[in-house]
C-alpha atoms as a PDB file:
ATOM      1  CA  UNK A   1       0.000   0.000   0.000  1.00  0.00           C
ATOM      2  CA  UNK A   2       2.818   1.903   0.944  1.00  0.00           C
ATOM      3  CA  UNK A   3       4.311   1.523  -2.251  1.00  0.00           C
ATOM      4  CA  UNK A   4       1.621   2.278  -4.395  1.00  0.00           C
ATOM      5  CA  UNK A   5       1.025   5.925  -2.579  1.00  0.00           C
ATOM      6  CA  UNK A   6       4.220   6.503  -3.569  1.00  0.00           C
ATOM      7  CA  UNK A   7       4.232   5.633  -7.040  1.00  0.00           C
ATOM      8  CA  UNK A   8       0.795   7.784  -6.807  1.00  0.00           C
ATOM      9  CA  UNK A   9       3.010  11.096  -5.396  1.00  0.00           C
ATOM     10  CA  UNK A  10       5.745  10.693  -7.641  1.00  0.00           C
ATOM     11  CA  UNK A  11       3.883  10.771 -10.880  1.00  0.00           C
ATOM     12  CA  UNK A  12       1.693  13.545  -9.488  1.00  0.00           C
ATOM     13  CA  UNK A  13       4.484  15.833  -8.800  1.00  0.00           C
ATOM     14  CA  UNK A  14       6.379  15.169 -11.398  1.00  0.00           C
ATOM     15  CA  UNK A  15       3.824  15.717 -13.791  1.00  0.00           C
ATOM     16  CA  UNK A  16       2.815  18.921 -12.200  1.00  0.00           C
ATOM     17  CA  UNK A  17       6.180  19.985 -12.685  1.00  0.00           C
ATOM     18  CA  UNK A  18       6.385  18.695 -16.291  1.00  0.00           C
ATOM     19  CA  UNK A  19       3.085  20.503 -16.808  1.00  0.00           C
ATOM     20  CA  UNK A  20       4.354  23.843 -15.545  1.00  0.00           C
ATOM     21  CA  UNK A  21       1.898  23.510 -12.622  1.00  0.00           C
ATOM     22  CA  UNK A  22       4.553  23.817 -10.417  1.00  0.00           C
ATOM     23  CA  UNK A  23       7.293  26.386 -11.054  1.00  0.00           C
ATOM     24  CA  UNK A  24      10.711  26.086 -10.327  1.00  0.00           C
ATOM     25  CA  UNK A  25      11.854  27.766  -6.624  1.00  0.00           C
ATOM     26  CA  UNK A  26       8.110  26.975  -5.174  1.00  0.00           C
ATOM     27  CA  UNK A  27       8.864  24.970  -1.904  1.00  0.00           C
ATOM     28  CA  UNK A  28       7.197  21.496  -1.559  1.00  0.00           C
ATOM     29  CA  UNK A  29       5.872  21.271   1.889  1.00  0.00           C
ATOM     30  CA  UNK A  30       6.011  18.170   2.968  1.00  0.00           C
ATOM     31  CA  UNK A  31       2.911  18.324   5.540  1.00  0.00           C
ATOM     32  CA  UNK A  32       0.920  20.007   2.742  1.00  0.00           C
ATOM     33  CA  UNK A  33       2.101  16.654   0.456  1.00  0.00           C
ATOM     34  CA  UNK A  34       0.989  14.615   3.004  1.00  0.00           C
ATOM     35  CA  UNK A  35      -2.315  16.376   3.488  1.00  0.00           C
ATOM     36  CA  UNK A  36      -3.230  15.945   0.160  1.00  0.00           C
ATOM     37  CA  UNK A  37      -2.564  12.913  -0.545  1.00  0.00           C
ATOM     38  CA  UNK A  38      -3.841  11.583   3.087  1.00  0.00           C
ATOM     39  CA  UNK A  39      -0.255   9.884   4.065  1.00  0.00           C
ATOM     40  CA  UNK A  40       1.863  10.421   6.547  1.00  0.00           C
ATOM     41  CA  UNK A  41       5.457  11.903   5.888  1.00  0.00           C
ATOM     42  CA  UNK A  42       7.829   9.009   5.456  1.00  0.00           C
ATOM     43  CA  UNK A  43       6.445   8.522   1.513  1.00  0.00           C
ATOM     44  CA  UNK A  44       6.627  12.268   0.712  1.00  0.00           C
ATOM     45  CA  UNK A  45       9.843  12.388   2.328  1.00  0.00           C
ATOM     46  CA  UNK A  46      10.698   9.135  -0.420  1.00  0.00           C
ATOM     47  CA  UNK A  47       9.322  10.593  -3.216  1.00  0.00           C
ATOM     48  CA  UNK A  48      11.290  13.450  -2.983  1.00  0.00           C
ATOM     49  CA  UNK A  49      14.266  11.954  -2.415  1.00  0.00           C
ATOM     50  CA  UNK A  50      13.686  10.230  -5.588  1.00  0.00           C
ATOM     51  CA  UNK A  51      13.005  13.467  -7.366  1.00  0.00           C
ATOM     52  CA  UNK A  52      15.957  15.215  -6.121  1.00  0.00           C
ATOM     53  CA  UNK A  53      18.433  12.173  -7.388  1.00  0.00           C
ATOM     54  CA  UNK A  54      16.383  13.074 -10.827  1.00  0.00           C
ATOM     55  CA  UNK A  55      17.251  16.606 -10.668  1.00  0.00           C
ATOM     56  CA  UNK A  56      13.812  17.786 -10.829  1.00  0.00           C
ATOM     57  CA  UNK A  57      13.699  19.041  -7.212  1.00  0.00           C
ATOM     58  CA  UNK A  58      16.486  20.395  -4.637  1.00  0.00           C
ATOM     59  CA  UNK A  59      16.390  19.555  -1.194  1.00  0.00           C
ATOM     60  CA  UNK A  60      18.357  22.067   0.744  1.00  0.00           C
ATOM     61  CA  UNK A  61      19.446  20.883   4.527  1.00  0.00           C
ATOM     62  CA  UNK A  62      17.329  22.851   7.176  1.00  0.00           C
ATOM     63  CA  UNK A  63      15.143  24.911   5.226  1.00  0.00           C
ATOM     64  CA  UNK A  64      13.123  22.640   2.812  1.00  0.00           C
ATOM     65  CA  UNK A  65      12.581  21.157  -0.878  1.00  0.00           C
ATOM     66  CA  UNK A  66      12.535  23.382  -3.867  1.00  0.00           C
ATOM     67  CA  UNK A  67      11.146  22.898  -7.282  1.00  0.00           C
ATOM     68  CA  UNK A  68      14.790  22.891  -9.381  1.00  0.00           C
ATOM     69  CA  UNK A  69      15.109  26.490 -10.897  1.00  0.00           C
ATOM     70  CA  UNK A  70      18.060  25.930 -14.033  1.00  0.00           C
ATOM     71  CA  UNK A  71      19.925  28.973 -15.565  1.00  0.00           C
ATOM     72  CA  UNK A  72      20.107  29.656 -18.814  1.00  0.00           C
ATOM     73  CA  UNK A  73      23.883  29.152 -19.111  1.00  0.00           C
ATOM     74  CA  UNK A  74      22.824  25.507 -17.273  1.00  0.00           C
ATOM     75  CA  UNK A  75      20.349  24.786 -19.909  1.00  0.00           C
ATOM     76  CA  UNK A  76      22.474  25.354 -22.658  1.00  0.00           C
ATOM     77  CA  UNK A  77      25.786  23.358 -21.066  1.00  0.00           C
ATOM     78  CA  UNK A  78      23.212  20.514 -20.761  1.00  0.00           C
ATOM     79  CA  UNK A  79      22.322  20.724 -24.086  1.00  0.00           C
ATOM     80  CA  UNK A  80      25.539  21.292 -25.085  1.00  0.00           C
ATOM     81  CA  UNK A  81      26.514  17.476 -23.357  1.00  0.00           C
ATOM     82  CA  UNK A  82      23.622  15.874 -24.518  1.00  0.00           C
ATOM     83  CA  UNK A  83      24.691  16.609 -28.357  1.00  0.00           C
ATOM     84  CA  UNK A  84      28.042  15.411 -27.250  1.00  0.00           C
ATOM     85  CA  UNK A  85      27.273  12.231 -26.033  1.00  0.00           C
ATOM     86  CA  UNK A  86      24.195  11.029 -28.138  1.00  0.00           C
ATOM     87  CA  UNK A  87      26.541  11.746 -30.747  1.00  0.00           C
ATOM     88  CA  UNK A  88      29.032   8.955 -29.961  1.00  0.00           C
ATOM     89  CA  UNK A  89      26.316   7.066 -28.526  1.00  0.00           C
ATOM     90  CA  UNK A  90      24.602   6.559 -31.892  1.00  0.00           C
ATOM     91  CA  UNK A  91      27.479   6.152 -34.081  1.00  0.00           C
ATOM     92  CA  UNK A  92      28.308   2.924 -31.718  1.00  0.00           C
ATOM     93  CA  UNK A  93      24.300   2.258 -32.417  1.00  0.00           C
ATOM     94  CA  UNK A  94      24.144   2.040 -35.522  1.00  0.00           C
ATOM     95  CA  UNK A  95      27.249  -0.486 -35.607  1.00  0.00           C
ATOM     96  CA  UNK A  96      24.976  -2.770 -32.581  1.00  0.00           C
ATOM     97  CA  UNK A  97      21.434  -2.228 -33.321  1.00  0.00           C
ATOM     98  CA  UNK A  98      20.022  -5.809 -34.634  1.00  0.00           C
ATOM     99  CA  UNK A  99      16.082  -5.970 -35.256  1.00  0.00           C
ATOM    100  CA  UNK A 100      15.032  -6.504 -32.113  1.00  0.00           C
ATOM    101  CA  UNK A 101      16.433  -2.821 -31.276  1.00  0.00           C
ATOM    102  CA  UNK A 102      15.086  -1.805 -33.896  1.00  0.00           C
ATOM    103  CA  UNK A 103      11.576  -2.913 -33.270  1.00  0.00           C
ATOM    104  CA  UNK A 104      11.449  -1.438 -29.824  1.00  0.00           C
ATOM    105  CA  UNK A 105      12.639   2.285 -31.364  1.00  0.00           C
ATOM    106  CA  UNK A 106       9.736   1.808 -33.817  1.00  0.00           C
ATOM    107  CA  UNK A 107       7.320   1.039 -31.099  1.00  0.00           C
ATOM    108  CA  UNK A 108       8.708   4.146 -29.170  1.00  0.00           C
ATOM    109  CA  UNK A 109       7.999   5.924 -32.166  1.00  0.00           C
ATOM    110  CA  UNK A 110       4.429   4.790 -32.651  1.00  0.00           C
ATOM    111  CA  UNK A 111       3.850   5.314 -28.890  1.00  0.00           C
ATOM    112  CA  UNK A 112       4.757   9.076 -29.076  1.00  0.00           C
ATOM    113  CA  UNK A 113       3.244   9.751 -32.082  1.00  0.00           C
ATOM    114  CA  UNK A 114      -0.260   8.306 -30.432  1.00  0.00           C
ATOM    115  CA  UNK A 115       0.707  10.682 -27.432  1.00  0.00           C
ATOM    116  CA  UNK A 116       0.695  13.439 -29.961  1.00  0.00           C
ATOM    117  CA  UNK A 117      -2.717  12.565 -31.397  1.00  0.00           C
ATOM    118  CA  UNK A 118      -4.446  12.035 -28.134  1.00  0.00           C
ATOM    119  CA  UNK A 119      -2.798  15.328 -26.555  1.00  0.00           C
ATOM    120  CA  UNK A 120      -0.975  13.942 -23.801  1.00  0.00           C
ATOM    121  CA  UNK A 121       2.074  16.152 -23.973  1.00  0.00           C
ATOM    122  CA  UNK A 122       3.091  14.635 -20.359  1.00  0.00           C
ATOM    123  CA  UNK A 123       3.191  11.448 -22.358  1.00  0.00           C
ATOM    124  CA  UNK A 124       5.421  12.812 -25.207  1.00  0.00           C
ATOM    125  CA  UNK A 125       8.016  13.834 -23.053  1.00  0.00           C
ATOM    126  CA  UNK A 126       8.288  10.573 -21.676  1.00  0.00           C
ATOM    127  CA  UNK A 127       7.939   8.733 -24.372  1.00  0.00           C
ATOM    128  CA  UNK A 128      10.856  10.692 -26.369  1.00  0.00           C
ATOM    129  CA  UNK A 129      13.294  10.474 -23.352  1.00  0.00           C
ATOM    130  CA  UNK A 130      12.673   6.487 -23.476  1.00  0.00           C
ATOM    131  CA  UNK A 131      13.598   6.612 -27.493  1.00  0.00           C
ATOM    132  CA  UNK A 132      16.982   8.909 -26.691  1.00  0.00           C
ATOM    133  CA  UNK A 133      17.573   6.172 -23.790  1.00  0.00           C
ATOM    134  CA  UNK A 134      16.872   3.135 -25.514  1.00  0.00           C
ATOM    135  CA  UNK A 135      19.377   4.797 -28.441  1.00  0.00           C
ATOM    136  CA  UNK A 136      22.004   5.154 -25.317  1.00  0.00           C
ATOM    137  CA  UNK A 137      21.221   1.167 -24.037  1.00  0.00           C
ATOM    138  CA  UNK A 138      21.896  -0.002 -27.612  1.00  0.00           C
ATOM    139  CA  UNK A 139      25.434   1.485 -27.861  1.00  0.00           C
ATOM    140  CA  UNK A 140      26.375  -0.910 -24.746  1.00  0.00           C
ATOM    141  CA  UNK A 141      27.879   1.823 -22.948  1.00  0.00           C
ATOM    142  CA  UNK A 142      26.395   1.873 -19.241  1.00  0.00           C
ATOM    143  CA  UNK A 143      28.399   5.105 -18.997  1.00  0.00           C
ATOM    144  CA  UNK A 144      26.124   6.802 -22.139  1.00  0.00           C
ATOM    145  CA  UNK A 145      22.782   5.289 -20.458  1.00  0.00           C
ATOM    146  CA  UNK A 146      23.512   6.522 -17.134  1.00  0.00           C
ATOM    147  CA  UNK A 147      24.308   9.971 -17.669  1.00  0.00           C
ATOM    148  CA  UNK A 148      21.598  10.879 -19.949  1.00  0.00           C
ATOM    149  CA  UNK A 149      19.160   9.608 -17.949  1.00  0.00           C
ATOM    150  CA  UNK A 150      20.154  12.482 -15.854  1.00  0.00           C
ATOM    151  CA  UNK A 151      20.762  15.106 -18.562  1.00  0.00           C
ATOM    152  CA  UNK A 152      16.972  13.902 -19.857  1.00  0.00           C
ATOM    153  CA  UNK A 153      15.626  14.671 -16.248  1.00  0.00           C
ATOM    154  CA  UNK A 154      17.515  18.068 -16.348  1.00  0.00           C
ATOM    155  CA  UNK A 155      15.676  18.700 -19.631  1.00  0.00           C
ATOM    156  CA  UNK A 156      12.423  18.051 -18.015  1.00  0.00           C
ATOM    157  CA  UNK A 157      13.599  20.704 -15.832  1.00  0.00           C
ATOM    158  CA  UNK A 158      14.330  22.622 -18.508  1.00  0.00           C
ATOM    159  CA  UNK A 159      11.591  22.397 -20.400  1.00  0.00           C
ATOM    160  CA  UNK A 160       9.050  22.909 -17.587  1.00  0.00           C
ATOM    161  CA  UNK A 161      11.017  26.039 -16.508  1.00  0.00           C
ATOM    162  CA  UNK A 162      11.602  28.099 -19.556  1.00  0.00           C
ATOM    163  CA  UNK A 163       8.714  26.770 -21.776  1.00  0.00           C
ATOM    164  CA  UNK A 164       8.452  26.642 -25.832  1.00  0.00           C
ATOM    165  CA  UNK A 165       8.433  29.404 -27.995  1.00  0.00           C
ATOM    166  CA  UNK A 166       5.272  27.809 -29.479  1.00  0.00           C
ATOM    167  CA  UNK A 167       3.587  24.817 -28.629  1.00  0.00           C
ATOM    168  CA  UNK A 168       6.409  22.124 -29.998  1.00  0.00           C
ATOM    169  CA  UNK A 169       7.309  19.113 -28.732  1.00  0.00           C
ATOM    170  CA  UNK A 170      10.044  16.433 -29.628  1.00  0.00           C
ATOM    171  CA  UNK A 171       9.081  15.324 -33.188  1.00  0.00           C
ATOM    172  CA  UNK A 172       8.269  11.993 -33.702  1.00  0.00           C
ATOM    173  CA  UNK A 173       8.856  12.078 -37.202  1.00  0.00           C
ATOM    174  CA  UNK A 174      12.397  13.644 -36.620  1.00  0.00           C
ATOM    175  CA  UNK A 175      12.996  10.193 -34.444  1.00  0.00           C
ATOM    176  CA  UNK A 176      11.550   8.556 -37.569  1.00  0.00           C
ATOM    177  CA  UNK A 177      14.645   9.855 -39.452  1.00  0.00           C
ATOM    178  CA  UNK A 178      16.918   8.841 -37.010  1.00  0.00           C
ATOM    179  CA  UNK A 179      15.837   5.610 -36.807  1.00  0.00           C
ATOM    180  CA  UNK A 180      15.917   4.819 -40.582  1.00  0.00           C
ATOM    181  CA  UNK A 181      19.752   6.295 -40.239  1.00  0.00           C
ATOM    182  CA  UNK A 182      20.354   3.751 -37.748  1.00  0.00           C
ATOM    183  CA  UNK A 183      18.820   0.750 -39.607  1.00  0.00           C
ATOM    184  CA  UNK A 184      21.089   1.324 -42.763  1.00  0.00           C
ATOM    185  CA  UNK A 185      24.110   2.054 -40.350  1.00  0.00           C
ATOM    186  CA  UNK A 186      24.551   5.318 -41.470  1.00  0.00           C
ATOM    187  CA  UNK A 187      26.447   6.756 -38.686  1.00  0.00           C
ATOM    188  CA  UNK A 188      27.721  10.084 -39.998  1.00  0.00           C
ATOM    189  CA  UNK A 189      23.688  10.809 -40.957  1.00  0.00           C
ATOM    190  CA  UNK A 190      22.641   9.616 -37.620  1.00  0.00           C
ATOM    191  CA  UNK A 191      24.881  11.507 -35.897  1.00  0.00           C
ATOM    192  CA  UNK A 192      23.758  14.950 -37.741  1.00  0.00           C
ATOM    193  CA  UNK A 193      20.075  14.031 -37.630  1.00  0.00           C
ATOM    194  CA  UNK A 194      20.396  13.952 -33.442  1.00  0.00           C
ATOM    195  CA  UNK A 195      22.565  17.052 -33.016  1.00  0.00           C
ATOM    196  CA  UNK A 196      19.892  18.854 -35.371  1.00  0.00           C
ATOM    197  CA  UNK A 197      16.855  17.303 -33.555  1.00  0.00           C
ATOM    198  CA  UNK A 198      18.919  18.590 -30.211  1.00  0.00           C
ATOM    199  CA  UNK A 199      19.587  21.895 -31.131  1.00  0.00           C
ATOM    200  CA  UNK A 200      16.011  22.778 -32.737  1.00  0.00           C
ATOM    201  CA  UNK A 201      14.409  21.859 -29.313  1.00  0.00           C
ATOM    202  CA  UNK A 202      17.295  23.881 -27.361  1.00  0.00           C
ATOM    203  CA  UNK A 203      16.594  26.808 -29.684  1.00  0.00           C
ATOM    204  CA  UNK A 204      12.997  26.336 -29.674  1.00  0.00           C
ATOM    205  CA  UNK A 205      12.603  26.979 -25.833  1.00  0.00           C
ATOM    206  CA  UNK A 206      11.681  30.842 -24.586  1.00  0.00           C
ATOM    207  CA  UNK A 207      14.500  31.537 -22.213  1.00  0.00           C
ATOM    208  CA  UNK A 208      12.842  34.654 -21.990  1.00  0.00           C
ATOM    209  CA  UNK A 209       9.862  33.809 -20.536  1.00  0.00           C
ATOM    210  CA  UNK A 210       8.691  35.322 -16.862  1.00  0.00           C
ATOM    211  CA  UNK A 211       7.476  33.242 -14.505  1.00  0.00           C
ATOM    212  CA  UNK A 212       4.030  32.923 -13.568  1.00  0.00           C
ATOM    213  CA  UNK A 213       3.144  33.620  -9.864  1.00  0.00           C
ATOM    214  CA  UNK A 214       2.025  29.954  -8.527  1.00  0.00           C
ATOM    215  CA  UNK A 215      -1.088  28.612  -6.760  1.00  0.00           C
ATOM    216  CA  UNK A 216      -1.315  26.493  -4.056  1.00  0.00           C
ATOM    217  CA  UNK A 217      -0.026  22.693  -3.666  1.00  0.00           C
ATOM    218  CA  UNK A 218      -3.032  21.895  -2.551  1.00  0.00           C
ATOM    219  CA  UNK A 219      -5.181  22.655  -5.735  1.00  0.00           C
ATOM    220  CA  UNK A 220      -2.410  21.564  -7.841  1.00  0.00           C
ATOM    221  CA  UNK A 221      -2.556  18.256  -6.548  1.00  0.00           C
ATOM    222  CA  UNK A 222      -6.174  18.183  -7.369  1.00  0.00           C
ATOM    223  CA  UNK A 223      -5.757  19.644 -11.196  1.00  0.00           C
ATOM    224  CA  UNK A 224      -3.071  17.117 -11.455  1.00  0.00           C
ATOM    225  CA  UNK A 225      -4.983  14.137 -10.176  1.00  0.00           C
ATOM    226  CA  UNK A 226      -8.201  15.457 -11.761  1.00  0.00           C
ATOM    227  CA  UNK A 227      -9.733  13.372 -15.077  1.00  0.00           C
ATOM    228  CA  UNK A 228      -9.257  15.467 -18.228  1.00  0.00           C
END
């Protein structure tokens, strides 16, 4: 029971944080959490832990958890290593990937693009950090896989913070391209195709944007949890 009130928190917050819903600096009160989700504090205090090793909150000793707040000149270095190592990463893909690999990107692909049509935007963010992962896994590297999954949760960040330009999300038919580059081993095509697709969503995002003064936990937790 324990376990499933947590899986129940974690999702909630982080998809009120991948939703804008909650802005970055806004403290996460942990007998507010608790409140709302009618819990005590030990599976809060879990599900934040979790968050923080994601990046996606900051727990900071003696005065409380914060909703991560990147700066521009940290969004771009992430960027800036993501290019860098999904770069090597799928140049040793495209030498590994057998079908099986490539039947799992495909389903990725078919996944997101289904996430598109039924306007679950939550969903294509998830969806298109599992096809950048899975690209990682393939290469064999545990090093590749295990840093991006932390540069993908700092894009969540990222993305939740600063916000598109217009309403754009990770193109499934740009992973379409990059999957055809990896099937036919192309490695100096697949390596352009992902630093493209990288640097169109980097520049895509409004660095300028202000910040929107936040409601309470309380009813974001109940928008959140809320069926559309």
């Amino acid at each position: 029971m324990i376990q499933s009130n947590e899986t129940d928190i974690y999702k909630t917050i982080k998809q009120a944080i991948l939703q804008q819903k909650l802005r970055p600096n806004m403290q996460l009160v942990e007998d507010v959490i608790a409140e709302s989700f009618g819990v005590s504090r030990t599976p809060v205090r879990n599900v934040l832990r979790r968050l923080a090793y994601e990046k996606l909150v900051t727990i900071i000793p003696h005065k409380g958890t914060f909703v991560s707040c990147p700066a521009v000149t940290d969004a771009k270095e992430v960027f800036e290593m993501r290019r860098v190592l999904e770069a090597a990463a799928i140049r040793q893909a495209c030498k590994l990937a057998d079908v099986e690999h490539l039947d799992r990107l495909c389903a990725l692909i078919e996944e997101e693009h289904e996430a598109h049509v039924q306007g679950d935007m939550f969903g294509v963010l998830q969806i298109s950090g599992d096809f950048h992962l899975k690209i990682a896994e393939i290469a064999g590297n545990s090093y590749y896989l295990r840093y991006l999954e932390e540069l993908i949760s700092l894009t969540y960040v990222i993305i939740a913070f600063y916000g598109y330009k217009q309403l754009m999300y990770c193109s499934s038919d740009e992973h379409t391209q990059i999957l055809e580059a990896i099937r036919i081993r192309d490695e100096a095509v697949a390596e352009q195709l992902i630093v493209q697709h990288l640097t169109l969503i980097e520049q895509s995002l409004d660095f300028d944007e202000a910040e929107n003064m936040p409601t309470s936990l309380v009813d974001i937790f109940k928008e959140v949890r809320s069926p559309s």
